[in-house]
N, C-alpha and C. Protein backbone atom coordinates (compact mmCIF):
# COMPACT_ATOMS: atom_id res chain seq x y z
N UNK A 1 0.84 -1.17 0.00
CA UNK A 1 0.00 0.00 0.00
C UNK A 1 0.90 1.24 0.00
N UNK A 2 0.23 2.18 -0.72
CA UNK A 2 1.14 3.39 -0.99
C UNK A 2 0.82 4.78 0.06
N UNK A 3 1.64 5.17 0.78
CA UNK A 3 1.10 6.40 1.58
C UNK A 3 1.64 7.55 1.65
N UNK A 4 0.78 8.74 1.32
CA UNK A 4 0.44 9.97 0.81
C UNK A 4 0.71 10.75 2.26
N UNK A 5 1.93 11.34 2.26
CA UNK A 5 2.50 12.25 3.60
C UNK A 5 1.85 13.58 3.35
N UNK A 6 1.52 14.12 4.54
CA UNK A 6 0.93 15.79 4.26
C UNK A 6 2.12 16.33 5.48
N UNK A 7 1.72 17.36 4.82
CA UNK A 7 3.20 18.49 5.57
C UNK A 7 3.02 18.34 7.20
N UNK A 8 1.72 18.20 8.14
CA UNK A 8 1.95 17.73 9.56
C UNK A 8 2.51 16.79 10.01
N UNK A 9 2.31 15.81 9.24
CA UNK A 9 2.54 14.25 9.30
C UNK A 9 4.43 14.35 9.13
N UNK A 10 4.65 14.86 8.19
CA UNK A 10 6.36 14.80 7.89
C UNK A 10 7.20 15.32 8.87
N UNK A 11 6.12 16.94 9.30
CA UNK A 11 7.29 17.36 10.74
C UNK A 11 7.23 16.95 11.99
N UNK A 12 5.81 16.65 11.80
CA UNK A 12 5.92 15.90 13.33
C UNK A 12 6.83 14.50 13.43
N UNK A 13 6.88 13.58 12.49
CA UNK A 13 8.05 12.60 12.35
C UNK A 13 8.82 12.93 12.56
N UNK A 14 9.48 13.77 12.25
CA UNK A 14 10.65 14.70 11.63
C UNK A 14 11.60 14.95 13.34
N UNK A 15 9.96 15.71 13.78
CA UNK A 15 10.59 16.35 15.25
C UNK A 15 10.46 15.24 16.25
N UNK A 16 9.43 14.25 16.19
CA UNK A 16 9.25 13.39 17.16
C UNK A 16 8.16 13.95 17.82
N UNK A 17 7.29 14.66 17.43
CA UNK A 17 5.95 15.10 18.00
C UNK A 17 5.46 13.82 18.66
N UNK A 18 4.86 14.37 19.88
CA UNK A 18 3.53 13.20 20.41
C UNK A 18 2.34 13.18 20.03
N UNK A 19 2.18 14.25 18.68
CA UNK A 19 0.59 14.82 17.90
C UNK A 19 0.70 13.69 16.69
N UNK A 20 2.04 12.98 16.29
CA UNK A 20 1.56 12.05 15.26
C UNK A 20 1.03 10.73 16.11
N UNK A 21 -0.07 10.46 15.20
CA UNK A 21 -0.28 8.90 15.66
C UNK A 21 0.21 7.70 15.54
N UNK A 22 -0.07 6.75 16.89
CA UNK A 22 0.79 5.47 16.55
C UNK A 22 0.83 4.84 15.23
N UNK A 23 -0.28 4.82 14.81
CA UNK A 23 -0.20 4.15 13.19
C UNK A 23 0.75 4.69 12.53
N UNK A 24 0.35 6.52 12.03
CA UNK A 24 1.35 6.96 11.79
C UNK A 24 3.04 7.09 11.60
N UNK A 25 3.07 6.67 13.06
CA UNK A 25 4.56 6.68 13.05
C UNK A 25 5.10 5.40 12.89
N UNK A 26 4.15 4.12 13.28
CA UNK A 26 4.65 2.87 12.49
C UNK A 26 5.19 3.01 11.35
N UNK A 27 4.29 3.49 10.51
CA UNK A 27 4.05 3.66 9.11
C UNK A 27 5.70 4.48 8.62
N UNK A 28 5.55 5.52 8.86
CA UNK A 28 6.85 6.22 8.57
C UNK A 28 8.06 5.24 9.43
N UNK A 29 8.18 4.95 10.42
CA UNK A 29 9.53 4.52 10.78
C UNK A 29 9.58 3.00 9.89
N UNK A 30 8.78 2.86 9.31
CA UNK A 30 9.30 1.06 8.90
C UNK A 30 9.87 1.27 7.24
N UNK A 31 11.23 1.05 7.08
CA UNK A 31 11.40 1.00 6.09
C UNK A 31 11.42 0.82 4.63
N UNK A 32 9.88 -0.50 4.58
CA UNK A 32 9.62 -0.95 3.75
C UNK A 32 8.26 -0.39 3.67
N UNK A 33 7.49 0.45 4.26
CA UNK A 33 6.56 1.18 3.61
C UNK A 33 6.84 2.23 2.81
N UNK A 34 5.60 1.85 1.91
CA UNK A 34 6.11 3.12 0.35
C UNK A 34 5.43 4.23 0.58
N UNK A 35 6.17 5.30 0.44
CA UNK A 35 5.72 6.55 0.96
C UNK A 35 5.66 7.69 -0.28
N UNK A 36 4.50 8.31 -0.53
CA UNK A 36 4.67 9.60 -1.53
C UNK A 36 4.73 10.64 -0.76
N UNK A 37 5.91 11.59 -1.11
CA UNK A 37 5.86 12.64 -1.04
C UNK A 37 5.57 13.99 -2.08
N UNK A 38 4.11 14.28 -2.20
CA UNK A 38 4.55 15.64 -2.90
C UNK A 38 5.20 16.93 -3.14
N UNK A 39 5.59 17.15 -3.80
CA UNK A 39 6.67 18.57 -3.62
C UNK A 39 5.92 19.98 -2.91
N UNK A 40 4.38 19.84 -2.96
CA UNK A 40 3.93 20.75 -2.19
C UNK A 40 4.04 20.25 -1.04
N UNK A 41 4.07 19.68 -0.56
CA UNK A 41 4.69 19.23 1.23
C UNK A 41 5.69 19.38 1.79
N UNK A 42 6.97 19.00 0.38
CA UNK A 42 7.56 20.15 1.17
C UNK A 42 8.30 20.94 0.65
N UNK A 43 7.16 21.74 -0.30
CA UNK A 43 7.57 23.44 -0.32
C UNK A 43 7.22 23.80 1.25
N UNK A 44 5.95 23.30 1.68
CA UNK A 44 5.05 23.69 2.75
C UNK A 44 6.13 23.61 3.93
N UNK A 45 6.98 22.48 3.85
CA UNK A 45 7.93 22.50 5.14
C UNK A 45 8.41 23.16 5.20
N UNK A 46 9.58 23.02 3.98
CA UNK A 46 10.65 24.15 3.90
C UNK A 46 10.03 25.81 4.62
N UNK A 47 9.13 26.05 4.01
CA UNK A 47 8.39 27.38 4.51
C UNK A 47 8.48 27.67 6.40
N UNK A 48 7.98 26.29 6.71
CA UNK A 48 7.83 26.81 7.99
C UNK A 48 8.67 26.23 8.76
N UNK A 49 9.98 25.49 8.10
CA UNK A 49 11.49 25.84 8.67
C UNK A 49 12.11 26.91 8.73
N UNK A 50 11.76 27.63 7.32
CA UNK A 50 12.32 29.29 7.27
C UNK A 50 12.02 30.33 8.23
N UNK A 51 10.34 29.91 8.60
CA UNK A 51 10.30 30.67 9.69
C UNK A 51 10.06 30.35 10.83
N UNK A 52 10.85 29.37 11.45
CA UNK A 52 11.26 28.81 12.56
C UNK A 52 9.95 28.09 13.43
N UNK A 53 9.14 27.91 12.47
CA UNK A 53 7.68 27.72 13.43
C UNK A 53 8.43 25.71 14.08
N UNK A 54 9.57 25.74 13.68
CA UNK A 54 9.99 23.97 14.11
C UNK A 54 10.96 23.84 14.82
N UNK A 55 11.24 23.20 15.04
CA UNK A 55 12.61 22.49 15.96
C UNK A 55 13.65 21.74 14.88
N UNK A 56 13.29 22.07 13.81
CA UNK A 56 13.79 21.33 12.66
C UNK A 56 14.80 22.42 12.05
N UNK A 57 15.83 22.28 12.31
CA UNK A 57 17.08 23.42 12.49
C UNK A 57 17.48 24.27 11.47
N UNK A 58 17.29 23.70 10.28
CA UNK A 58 17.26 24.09 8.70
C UNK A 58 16.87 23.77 7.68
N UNK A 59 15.96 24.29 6.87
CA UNK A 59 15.74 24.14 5.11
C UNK A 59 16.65 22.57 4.86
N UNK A 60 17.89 22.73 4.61
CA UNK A 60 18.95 21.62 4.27
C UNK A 60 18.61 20.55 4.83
N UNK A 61 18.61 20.52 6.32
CA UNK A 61 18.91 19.77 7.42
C UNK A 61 17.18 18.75 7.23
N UNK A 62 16.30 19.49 6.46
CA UNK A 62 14.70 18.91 6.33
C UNK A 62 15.04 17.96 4.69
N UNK A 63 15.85 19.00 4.01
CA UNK A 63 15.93 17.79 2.53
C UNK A 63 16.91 16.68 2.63
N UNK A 64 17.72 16.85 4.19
CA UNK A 64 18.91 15.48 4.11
C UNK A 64 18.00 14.52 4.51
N UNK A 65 16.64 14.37 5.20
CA UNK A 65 16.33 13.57 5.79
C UNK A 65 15.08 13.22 4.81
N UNK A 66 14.99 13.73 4.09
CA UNK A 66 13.51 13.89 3.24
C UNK A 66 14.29 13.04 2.20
């Protein structure tokens, strides 16, 4: 099954939020789930790395892990 990330879902992974859900984060931490990312998700990140609304330290530091 194929799964469709939206820009909450990515930073809260990202940061380790307690707002993603357990499924959720199954889902993202298991390596062999297939994951889409659209590029509006993360234009959408990038954005609100730029303006610090994250704990997610930099623009860069969001596409090394992306």
């Amino acid at each position: 099954m194929k799964y469709v990330l939206d820009t909450h879902a990515l930073i809260w992974f990202l940061e380790g939020n307690p707002r993603l859900g357990k499924n959720a984060k199954t889902i993202l931490s298991d390596p062999n789930s297939e994951l889409v990312l659209p590029a509006i998700v993360l234009a959408e990140a990038a954005w609100i790395v730029e303006r610090g609304r994250t704990s997610i330290p930099s623009v860069l530091e969001l596409f090394r892990v992306c």
